[in-house]
Structure formats: structure tokens, C-alpha cells
Protein backbone atom coordinates (compact mmCIF):
# COMPACT_ATOMS: atom_id res chain seq x y z
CA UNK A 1 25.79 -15.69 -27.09
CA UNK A 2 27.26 -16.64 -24.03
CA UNK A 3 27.30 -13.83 -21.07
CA UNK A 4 31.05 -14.96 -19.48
CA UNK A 5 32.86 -11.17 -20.32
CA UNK A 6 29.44 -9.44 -21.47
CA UNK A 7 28.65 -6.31 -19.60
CA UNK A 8 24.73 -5.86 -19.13
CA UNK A 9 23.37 -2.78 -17.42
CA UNK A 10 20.46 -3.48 -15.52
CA UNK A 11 17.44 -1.31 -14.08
CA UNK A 12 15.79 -1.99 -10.56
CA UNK A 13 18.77 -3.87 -9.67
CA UNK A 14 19.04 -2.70 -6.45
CA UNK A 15 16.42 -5.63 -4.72
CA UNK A 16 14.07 -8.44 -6.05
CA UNK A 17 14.51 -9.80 -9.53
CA UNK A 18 16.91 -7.02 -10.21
CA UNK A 19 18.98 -7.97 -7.94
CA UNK A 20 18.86 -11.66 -8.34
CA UNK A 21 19.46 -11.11 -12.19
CA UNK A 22 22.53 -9.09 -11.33
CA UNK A 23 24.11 -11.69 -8.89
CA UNK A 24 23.11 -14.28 -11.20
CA UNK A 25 24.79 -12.88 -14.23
CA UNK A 26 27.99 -11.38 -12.14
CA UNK A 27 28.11 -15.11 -10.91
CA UNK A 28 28.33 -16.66 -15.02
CA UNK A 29 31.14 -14.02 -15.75
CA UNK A 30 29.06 -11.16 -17.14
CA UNK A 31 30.50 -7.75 -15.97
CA UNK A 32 27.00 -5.98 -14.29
CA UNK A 33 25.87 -2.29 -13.96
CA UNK A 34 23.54 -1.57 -11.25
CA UNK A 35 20.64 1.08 -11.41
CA UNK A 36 18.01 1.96 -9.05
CA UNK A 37 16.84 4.60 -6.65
CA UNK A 38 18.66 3.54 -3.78
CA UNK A 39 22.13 3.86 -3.20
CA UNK A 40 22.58 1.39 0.05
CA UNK A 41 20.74 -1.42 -1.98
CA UNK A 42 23.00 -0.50 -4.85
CA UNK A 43 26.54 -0.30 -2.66
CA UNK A 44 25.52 -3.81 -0.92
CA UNK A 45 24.69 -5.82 -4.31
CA UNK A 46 27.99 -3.93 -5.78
CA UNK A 47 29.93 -5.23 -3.00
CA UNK A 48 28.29 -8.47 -2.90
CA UNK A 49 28.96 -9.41 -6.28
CA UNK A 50 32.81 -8.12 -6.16
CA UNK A 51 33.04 -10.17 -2.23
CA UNK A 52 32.12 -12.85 -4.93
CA UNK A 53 34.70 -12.30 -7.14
CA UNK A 54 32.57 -10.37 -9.68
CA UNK A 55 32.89 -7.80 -10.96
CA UNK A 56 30.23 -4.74 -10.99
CA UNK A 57 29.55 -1.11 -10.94
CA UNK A 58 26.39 1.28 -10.17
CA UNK A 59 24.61 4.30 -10.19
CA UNK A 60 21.80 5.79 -8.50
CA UNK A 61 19.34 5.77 -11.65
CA UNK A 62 15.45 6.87 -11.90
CA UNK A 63 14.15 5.27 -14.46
CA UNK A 64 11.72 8.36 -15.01
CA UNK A 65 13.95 10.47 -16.20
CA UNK A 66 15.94 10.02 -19.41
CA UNK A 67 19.05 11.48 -18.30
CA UNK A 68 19.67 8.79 -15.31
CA UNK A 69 19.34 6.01 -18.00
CA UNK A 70 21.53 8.06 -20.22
CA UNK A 71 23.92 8.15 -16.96
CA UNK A 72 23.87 4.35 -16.33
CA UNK A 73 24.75 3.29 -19.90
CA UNK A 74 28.10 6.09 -19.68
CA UNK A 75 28.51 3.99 -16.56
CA UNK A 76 29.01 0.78 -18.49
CA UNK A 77 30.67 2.26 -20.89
CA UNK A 78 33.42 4.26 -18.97
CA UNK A 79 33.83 1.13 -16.39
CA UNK A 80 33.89 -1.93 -18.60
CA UNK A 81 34.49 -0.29 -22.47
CA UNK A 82 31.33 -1.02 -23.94
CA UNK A 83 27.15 -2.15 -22.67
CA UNK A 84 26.11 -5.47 -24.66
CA UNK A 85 23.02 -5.91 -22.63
CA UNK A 86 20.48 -3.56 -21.18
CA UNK A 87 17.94 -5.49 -18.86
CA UNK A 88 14.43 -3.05 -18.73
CA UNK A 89 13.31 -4.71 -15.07
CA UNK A 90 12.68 -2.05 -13.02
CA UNK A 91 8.79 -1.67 -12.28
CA UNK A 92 5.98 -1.08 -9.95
CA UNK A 93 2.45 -2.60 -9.74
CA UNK A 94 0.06 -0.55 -7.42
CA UNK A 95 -2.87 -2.57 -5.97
CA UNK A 96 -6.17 -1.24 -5.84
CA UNK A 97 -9.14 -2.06 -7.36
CA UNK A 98 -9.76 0.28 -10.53
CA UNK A 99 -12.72 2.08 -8.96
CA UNK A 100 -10.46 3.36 -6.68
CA UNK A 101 -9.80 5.24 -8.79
CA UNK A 102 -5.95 5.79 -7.62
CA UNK A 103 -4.92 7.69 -11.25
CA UNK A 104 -1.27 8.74 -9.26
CA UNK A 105 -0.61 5.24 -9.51
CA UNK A 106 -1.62 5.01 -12.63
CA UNK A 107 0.75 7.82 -13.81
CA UNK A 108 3.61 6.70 -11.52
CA UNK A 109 3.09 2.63 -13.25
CA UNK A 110 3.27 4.24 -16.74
CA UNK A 111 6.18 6.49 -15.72
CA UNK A 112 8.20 3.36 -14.40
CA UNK A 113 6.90 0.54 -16.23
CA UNK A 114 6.42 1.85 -19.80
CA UNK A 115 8.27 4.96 -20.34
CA UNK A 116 11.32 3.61 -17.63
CA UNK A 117 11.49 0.74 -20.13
CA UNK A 118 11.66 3.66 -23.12
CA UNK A 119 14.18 5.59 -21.79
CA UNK A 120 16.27 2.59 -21.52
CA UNK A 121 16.30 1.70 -24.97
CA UNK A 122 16.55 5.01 -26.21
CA UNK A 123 19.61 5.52 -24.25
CA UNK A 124 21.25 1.97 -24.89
CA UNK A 125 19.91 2.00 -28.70
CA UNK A 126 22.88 5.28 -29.39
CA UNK A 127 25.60 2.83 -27.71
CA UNK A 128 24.55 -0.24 -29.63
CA UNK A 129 24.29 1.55 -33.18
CA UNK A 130 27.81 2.64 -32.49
CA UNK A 131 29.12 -1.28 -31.57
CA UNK A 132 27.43 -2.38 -34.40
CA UNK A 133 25.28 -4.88 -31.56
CA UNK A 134 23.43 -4.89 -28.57
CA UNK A 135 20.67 -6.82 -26.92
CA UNK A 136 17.77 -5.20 -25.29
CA UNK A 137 15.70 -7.53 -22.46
CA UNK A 138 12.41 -6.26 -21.13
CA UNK A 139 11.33 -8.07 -17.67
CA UNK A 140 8.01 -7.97 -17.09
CA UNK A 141 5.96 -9.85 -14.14
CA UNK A 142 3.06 -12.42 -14.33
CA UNK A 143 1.06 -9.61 -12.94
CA UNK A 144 1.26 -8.23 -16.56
CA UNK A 145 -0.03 -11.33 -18.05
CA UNK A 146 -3.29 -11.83 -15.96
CA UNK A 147 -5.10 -8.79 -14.21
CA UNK A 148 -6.55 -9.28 -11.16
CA UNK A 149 -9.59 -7.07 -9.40
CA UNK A 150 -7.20 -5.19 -6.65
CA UNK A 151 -4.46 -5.07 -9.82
CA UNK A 152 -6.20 -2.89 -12.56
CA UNK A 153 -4.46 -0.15 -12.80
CA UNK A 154 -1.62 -2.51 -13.75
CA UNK A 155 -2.97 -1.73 -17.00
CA UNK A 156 -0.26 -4.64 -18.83
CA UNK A 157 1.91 -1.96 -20.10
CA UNK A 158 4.98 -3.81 -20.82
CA UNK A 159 3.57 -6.80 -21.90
CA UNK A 160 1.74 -4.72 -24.46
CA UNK A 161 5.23 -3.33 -25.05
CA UNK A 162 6.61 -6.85 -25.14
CA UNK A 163 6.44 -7.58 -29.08
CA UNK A 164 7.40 -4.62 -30.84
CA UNK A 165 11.49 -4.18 -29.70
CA UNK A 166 11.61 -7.95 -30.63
CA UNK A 167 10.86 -7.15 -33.97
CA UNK A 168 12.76 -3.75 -33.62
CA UNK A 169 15.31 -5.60 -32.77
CA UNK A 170 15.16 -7.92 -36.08
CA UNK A 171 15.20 -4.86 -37.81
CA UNK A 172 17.74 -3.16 -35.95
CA UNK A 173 20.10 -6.57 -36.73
CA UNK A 174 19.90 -6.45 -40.17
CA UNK A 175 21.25 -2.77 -40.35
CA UNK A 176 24.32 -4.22 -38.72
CA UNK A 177 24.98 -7.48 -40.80
């Protein structure tokens, strides 16, 4: 697959990897959708990419709550026709050691990290299904790969996620073709 004339929706887009992955992609050809929290990050990468000659479009999205994500894939699909690509990236990682014992982080890192990157395939799985295709991309960060003492509430939760939409996603494939 190549991405010139794909349109990808991606999550924390507004700064960091997000961002980068949006400016990146906008700058091969693909057609990007912005979400995150804030609306300045999202108008300046918007206009950054189309100052660029890409083309992009965003909304506000919290990737807590179901509807937002439900929002940013009627984004895609209203601007650009159709969402090939959703890219899962936006996360946190709190620092403190575990016997901090700092369990709002812990809820807010499972909100964002593992049920963020649920509601995002549960609202791009409807538009796939009904394309016949679709690619699903979860980003996680090294900090997910090896736990330090200040990171333990990091808990890994999208790495432990990682596997099972790949092989969803074999599955998924073979009910199209």
C-alpha cells in the first residue's frame, strides 16, 4: 500500500509524534485528519500541512469518550469520502514510582492509552466493514516496552494490546477477500 491519496485519521495529533506522523504523511500525499484536545495545536498543524500544500482536516477529539472518536472518523469521511487508516497514538505516561500510589493516573493512563486506543477501533472498524478495508495502527512508546521505577503505573497497556488487532486484523481481512 502506498499512502500518496490515502486518508488516515490520527489521534494525539495535535503535538509530538502525532504531529510529526501527520506532517509526515500530509508531506507523502496522504490526506490527514487531526484529533486531539486542543484546538490551537490542531488549527496550527491543519494550517501547516495545507501552507505545505497538503491537505488536512481536524477536530477537537477526547480520546475518552467514544463519541469524539466516532466524530473524527465522520470527519474523514465527510471531508475526504472515505478513512483508510486510523493511527491509535494518542497517550499519556504519568511518572511516579508505584508506591506512590497515584491510582488517578492510573485511571486517566488506562482511559487514554487502552480504552482511547478501543474507542478508535470500534469507531473506525463500522467505516472499514462498510469499504470492504481499512488499516488500524496502534503507536505505542518505548516506555511501554521497558518499565522503569518512577514509570510503574505505565502498566504496558498498549503493548499488551499490541498483538491481538494484528491478528484481528488477519481475521477481519479474510471476511473481505
Amino acid at each position: 500500500m502506498t499512502i500518496h491519496d490515502k486518508v488516515v485519521a490520527i489521534t494525539g495529533a495535535g503535538r509530538g509524534i502525532g504531529r510529526a506522523t501527520a506532517l509526515h504523511l500530509a508531506s507523502r500525499g496522504a490526506y490527514v485528519v487531526l484529533g486531539a484536545r486542543s484546538e490551537p495545536e490542531l488549527s496550527a498543524a491543519a494550517d501547516e500541512i495545507e501552507r505545505s500544500g497538503g491537505k488536512a482536516a481536524f477536530r477537537v477529539t477526547d480520546v475518552t469518550k467514544r463519541s469524539d472518536l466516532e466524530s473524527l472518523m465522520s470527519r474523514a469521511c465527510d471531508r475526504f469520502g472515505r478513512l483508510d487508516v486510523i493511527v491509535n497514538n494518542a497517550g499519556i505516561g504519568p511518572i511516579s514510582r508505584f508506591d506512590a500510589l497515584h491510582v488517578e493516573d492510573w485511571d486517566a493512563m488506562i482511559d487514554v492509552n487502552l480504552r482511547g486506543t478501543l474507542y478508535g477501533i470500534a469507531a473506525a472498524l463500522p467505516v472499514f466493514t462498510r469499504q470492504g478495508q481499512g488499516h488500524v495502527v496502534n503507536v505505542l512508546s518505548t516506555a511501554g516496552l521497558k518499565i522503569v521505577p518512577t514509570m510503574g503505573s505505565m502498566l504496558r497497556p498498549k503493548t499488551r494490546f499490541a498483538p491481538p488487532p494484528k491478528r484481528c486484523a488477519k481475521k477481519q481481512t479474510r471476511t473481505y477477500g
